[in-house]
PDB file of N, CA and C in Angstrom:
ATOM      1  N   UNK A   1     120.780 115.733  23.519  1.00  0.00           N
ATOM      2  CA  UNK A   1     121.781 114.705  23.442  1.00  0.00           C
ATOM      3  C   UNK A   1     122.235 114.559  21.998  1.00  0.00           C
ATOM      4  N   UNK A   2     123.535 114.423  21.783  1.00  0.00           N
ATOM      5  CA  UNK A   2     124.178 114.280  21.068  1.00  0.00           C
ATOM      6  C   UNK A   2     124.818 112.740  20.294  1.00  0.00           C
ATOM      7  N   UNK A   3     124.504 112.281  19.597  1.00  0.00           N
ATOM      8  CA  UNK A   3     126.246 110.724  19.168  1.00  0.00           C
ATOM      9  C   UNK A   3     126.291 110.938  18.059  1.00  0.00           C
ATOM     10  N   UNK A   4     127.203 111.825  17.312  1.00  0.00           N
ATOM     11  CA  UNK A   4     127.537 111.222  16.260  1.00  0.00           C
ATOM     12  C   UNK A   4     128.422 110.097  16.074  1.00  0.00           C
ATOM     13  N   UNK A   5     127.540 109.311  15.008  1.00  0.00           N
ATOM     14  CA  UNK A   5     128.767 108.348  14.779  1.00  0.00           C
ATOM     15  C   UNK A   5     128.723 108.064  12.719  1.00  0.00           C
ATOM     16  N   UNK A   6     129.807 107.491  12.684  1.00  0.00           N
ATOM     17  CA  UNK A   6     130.137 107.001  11.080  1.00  0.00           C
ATOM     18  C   UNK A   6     129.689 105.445  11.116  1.00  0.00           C
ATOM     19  N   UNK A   7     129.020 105.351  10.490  1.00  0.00           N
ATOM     20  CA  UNK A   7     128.717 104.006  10.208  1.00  0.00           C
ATOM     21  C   UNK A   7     129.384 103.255   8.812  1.00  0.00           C
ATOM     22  N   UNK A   8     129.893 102.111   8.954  1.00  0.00           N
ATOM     23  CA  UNK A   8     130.638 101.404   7.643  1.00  0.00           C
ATOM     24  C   UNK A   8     129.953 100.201   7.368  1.00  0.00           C
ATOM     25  N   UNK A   9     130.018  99.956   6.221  1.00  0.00           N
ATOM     26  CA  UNK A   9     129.315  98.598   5.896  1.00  0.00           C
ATOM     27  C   UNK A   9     130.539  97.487   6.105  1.00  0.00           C
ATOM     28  N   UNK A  10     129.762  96.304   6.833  1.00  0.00           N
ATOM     29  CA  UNK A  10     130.880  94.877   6.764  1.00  0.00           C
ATOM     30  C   UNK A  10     131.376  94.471   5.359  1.00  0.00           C
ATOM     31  N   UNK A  11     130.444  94.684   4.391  1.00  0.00           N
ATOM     32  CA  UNK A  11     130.614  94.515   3.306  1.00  0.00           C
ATOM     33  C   UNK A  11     132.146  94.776   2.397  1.00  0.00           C
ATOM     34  N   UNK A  12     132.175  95.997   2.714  1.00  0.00           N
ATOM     35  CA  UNK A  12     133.583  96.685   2.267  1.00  0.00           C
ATOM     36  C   UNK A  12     134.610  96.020   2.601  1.00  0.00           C
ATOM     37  N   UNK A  13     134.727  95.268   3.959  1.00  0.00           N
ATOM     38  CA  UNK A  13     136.022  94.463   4.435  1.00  0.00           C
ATOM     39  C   UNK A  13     136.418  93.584   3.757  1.00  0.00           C
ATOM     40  N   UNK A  14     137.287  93.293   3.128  1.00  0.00           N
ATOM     41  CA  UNK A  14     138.116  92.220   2.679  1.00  0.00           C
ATOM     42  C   UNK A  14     137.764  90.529   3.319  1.00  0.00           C
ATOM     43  N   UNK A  15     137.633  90.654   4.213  1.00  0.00           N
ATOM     44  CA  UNK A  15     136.801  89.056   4.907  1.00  0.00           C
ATOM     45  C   UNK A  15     135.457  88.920   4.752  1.00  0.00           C
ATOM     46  N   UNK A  16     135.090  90.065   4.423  1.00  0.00           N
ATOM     47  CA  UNK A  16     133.381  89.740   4.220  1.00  0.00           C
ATOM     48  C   UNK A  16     132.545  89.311   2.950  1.00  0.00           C
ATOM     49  N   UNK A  17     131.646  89.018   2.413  1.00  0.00           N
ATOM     50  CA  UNK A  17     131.476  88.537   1.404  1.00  0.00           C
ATOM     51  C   UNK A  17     130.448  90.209   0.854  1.00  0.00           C
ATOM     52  N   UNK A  18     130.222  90.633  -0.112  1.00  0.00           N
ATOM     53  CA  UNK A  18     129.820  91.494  -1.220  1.00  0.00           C
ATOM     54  C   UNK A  18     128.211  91.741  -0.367  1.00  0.00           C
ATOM     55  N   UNK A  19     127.170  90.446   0.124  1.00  0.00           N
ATOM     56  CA  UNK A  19     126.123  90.378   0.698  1.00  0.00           C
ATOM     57  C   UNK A  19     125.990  91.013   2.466  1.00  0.00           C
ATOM     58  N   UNK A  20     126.797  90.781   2.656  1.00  0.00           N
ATOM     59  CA  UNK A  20     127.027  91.391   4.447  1.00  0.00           C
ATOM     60  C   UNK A  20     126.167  92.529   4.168  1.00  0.00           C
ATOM     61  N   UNK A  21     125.413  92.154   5.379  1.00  0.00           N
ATOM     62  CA  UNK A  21     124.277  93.643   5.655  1.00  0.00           C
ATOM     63  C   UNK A  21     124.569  93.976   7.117  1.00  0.00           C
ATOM     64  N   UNK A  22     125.480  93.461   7.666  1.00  0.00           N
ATOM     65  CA  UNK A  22     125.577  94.096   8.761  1.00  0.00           C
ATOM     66  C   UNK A  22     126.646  95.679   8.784  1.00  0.00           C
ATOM     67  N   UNK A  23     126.674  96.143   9.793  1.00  0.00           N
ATOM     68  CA  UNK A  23     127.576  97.696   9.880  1.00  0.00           C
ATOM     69  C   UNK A  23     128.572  97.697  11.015  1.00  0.00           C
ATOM     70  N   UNK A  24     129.562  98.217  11.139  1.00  0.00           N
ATOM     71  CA  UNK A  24     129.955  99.175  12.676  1.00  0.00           C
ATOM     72  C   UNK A  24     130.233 100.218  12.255  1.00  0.00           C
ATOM     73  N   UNK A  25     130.253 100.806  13.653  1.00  0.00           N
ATOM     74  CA  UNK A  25     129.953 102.233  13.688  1.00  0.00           C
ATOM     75  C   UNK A  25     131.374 102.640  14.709  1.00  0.00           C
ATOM     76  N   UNK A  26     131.721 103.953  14.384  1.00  0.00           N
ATOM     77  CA  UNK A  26     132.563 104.573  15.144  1.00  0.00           C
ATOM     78  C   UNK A  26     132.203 106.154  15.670  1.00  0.00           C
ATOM     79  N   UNK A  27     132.987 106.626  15.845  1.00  0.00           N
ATOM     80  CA  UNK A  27     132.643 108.247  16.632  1.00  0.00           C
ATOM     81  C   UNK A  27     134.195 108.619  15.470  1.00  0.00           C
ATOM     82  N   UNK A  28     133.636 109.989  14.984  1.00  0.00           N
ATOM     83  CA  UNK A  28     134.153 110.608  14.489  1.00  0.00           C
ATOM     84  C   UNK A  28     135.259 110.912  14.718  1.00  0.00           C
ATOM     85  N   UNK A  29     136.672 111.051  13.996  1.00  0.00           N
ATOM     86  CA  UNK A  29     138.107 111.375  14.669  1.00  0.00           C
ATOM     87  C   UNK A  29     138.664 112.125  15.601  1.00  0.00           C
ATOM     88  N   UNK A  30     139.138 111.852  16.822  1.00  0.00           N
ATOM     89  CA  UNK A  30     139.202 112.896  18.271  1.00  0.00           C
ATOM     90  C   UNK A  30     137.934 112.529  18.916  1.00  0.00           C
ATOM     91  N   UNK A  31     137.689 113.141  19.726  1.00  0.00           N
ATOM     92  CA  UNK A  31     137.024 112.654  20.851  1.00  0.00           C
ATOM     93  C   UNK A  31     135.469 113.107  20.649  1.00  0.00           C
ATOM     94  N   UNK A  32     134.227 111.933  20.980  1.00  0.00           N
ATOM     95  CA  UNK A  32     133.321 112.048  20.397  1.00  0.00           C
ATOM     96  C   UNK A  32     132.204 111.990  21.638  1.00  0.00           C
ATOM     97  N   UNK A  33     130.947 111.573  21.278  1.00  0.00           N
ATOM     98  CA  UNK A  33     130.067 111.479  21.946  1.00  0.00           C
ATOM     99  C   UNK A  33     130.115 110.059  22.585  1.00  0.00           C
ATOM    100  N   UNK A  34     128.742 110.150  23.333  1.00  0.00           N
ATOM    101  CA  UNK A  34     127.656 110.810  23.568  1.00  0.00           C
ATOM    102  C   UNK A  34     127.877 111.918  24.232  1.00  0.00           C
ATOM    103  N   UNK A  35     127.367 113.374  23.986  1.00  0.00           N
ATOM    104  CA  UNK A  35     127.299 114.209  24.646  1.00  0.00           C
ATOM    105  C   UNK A  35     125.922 114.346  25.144  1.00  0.00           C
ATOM    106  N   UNK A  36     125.784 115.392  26.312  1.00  0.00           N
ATOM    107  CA  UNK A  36     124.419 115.438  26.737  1.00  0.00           C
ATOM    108  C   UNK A  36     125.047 117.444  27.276  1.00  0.00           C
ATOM    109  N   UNK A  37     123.695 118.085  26.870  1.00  0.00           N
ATOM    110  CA  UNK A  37     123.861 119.357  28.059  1.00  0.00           C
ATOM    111  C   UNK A  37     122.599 119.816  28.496  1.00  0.00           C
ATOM    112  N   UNK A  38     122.752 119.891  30.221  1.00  0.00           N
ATOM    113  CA  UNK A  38     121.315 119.634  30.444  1.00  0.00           C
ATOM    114  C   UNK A  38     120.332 118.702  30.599  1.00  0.00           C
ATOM    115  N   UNK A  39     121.527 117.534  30.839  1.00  0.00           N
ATOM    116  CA  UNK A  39     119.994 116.578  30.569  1.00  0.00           C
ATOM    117  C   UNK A  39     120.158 115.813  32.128  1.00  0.00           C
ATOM    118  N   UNK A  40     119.333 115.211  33.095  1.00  0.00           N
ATOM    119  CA  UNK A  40     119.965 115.174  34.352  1.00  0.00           C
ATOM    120  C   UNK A  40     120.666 113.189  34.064  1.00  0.00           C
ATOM    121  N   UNK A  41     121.124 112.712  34.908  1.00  0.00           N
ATOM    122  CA  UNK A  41     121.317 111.806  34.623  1.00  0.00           C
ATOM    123  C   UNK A  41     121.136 110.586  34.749  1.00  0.00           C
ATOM    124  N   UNK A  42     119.462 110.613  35.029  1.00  0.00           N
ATOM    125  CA  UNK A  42     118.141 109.714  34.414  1.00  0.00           C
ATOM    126  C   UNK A  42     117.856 109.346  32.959  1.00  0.00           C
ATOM    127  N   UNK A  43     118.107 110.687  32.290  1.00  0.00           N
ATOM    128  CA  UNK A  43     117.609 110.911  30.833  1.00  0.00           C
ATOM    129  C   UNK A  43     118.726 110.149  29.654  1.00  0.00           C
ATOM    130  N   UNK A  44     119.830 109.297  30.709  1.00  0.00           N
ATOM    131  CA  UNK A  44     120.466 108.407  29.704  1.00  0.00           C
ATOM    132  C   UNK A  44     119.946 107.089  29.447  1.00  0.00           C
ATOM    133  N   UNK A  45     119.250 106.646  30.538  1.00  0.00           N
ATOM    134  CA  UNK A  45     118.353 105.319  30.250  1.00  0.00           C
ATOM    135  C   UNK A  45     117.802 105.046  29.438  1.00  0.00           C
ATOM    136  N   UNK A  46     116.690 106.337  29.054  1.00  0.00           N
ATOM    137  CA  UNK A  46     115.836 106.098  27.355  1.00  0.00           C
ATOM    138  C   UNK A  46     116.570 106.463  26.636  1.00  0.00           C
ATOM    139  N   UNK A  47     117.776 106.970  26.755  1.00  0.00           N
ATOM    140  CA  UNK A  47     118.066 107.394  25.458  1.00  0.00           C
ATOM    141  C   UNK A  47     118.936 105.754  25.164  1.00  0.00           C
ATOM    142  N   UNK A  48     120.056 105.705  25.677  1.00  0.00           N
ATOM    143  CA  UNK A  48     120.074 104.437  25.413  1.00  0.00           C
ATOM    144  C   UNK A  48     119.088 103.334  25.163  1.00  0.00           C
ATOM    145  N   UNK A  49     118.228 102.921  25.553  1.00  0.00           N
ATOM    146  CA  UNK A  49     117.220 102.232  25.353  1.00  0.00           C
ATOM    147  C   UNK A  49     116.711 102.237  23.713  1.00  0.00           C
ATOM    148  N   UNK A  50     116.525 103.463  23.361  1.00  0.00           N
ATOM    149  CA  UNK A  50     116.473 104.032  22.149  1.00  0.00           C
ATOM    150  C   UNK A  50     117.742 103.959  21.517  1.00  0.00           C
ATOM    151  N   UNK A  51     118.800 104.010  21.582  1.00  0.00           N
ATOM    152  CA  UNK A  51     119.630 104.036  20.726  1.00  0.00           C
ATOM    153  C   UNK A  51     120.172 102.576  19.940  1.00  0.00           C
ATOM    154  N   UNK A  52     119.723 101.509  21.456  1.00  0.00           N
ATOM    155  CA  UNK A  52     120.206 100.246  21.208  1.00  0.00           C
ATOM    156  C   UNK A  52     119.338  99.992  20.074  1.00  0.00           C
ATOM    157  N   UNK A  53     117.978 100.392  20.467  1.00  0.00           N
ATOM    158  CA  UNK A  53     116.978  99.434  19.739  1.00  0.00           C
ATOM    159  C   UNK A  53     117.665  99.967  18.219  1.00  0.00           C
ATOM    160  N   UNK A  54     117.918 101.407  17.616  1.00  0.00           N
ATOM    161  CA  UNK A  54     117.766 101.542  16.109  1.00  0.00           C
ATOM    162  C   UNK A  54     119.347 100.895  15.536  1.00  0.00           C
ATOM    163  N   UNK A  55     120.323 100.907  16.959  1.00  0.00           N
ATOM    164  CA  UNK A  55     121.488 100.135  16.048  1.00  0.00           C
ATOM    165  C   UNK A  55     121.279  98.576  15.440  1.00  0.00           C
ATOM    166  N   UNK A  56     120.399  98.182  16.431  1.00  0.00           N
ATOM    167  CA  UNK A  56     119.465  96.379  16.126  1.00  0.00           C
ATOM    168  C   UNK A  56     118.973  96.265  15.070  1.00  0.00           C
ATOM    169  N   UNK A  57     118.065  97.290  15.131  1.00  0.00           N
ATOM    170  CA  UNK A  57     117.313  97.077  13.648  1.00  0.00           C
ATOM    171  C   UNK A  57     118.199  97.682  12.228  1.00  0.00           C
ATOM    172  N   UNK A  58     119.301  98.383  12.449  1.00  0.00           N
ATOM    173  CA  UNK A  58     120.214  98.747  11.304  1.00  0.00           C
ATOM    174  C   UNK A  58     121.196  98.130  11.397  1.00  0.00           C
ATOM    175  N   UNK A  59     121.145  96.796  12.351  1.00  0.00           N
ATOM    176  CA  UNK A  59     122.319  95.869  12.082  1.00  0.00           C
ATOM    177  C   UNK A  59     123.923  95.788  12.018  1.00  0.00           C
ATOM    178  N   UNK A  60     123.896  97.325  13.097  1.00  0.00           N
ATOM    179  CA  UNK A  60     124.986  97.505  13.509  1.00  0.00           C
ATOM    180  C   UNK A  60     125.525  96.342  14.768  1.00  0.00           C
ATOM    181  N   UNK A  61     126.956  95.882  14.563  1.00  0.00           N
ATOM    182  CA  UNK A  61     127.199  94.664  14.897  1.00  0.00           C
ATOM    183  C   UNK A  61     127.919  95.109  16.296  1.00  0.00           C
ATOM    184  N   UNK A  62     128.820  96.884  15.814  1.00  0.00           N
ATOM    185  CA  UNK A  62     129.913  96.893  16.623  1.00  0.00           C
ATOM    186  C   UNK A  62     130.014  98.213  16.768  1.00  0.00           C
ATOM    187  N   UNK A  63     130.135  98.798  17.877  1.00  0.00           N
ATOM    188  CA  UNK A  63     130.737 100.244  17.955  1.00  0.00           C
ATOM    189  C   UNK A  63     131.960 100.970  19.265  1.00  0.00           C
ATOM    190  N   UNK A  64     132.699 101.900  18.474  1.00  0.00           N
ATOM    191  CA  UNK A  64     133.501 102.270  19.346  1.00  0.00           C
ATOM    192  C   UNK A  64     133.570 103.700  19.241  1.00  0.00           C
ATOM    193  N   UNK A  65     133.761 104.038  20.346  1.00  0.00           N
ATOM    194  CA  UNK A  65     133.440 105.621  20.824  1.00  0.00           C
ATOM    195  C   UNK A  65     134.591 106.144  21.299  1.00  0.00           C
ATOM    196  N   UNK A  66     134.679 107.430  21.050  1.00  0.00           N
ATOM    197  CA  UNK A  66     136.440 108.020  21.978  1.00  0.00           C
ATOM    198  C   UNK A  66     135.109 109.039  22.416  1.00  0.00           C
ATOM    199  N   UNK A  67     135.134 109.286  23.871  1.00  0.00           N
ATOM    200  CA  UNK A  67     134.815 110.370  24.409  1.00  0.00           C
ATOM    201  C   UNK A  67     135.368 111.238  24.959  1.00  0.00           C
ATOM    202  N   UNK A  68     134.591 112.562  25.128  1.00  0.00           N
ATOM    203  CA  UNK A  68     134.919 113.803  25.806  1.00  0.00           C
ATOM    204  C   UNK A  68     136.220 113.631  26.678  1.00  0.00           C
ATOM    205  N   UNK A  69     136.412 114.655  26.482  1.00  0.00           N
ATOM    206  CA  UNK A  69     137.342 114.807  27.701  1.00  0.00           C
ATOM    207  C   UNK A  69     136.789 115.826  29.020  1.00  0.00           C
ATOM    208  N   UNK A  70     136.131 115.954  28.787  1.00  0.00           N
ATOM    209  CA  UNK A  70     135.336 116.702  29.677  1.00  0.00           C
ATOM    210  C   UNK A  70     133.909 116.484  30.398  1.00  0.00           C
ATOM    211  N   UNK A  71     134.106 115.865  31.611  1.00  0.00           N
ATOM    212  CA  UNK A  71     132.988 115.439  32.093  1.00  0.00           C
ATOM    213  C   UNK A  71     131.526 115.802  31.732  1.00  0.00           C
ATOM    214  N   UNK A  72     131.821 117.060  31.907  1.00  0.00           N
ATOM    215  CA  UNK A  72     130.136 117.572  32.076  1.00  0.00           C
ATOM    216  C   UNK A  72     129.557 117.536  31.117  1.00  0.00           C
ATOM    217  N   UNK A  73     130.343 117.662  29.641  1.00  0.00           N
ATOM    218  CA  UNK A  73     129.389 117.154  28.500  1.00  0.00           C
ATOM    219  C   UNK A  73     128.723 115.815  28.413  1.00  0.00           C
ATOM    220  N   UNK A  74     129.722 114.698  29.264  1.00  0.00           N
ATOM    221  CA  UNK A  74     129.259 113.111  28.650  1.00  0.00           C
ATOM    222  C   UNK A  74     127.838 112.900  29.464  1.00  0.00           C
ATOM    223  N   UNK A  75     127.475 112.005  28.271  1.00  0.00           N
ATOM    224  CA  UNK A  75     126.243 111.372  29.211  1.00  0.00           C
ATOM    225  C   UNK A  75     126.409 109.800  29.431  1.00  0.00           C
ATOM    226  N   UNK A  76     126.014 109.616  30.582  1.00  0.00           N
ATOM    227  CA  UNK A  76     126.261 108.433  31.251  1.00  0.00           C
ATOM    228  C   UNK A  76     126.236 107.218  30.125  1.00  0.00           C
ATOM    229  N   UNK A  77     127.970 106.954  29.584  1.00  0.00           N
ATOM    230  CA  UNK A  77     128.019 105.659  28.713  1.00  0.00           C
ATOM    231  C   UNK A  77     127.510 104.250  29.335  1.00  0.00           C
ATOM    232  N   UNK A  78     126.981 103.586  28.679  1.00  0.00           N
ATOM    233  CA  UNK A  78     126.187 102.089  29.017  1.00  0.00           C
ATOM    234  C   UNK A  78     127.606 101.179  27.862  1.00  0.00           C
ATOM    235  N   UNK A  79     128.378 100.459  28.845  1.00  0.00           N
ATOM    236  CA  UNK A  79     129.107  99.974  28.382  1.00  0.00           C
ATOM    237  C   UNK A  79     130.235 100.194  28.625  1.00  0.00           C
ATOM    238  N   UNK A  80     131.534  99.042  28.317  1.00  0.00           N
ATOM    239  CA  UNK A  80     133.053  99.136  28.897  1.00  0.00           C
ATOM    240  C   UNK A  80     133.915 100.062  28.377  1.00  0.00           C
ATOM    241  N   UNK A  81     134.169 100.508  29.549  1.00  0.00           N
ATOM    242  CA  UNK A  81     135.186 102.210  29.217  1.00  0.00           C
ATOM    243  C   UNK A  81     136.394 101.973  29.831  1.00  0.00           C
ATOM    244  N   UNK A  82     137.583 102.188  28.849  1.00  0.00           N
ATOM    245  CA  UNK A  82     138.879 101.280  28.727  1.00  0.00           C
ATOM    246  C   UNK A  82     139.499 102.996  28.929  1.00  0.00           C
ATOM    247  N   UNK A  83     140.114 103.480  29.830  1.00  0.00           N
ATOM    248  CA  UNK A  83     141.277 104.960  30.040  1.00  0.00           C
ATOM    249  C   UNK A  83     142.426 104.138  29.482  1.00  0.00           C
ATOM    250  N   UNK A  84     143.314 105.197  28.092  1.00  0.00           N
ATOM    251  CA  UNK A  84     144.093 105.310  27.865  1.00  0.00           C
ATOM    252  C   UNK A  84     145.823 105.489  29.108  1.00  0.00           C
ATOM    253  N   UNK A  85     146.317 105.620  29.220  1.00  0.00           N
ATOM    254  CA  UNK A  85     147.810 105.658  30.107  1.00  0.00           C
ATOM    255  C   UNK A  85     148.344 105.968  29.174  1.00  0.00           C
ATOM    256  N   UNK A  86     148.701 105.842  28.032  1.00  0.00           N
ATOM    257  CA  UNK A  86     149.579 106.726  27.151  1.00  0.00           C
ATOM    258  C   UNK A  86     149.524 107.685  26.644  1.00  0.00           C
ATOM    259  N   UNK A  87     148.619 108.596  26.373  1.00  0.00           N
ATOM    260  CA  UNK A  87     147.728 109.674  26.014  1.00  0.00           C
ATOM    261  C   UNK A  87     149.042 110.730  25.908  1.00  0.00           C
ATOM    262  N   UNK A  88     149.420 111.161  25.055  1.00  0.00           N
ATOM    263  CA  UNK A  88     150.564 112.077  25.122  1.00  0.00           C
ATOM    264  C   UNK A  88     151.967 112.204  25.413  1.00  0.00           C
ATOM    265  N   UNK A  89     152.245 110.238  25.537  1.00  0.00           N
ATOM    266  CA  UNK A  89     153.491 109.968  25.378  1.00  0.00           C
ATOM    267  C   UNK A  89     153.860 109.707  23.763  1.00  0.00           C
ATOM    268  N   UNK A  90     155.411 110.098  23.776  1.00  0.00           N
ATOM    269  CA  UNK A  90     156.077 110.541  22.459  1.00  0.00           C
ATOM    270  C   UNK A  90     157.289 109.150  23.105  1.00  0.00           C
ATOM    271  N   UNK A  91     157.416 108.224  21.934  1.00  0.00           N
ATOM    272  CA  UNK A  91     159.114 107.026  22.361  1.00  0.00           C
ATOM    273  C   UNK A  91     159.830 108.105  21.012  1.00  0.00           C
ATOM    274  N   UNK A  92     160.816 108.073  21.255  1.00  0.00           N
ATOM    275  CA  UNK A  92     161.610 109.080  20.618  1.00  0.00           C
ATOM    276  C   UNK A  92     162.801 107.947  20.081  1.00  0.00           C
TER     277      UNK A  92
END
């Protein structure tokens, strides 16, 4: 299993104060994880389980993911998954 993600400090934001120790996190530009290959799709439970716990303790507040476009890589996301409708419209 796969997530990359970028993590940013709150700190950096303009509304936040210099002390902010909290983070969010994103998925890298274009379409990102979680990927999985091979893994059946039981094996997203711990991993999530695990993933929540180390964003908690690194005080990640917020994250957003663009995934696959391709089924068979994703592994079962835990959480609200919003499909695009505009995806390759051009207003001219």
């Amino acid at each position: 299993m796969l997530y990359p993600l970028v993590l940013r400090p709150l700190a950096a934001e303009p509304w936040a104060g210099p002390d902010e120790a909290g983070w969010d996190a994103t998925t890298p530009y274009g379409y990102g994880g979680p990927f999985a290959w091979g893994a059946p799709p039981p094996a997203a439970e711990p991993f999530w389980a695990a993933a929540e716990g180390w964003l908690r303790e690194g005080r990640v507040v917020c994250t957003f993911a663009r995934l696959s476009l391709f089924p068979a890589e994703l592994l079962a996301f835990r959480g609200e998954v919003a499909e695009s409708e505009t995806v390759g419209e051009v207003e001219s």
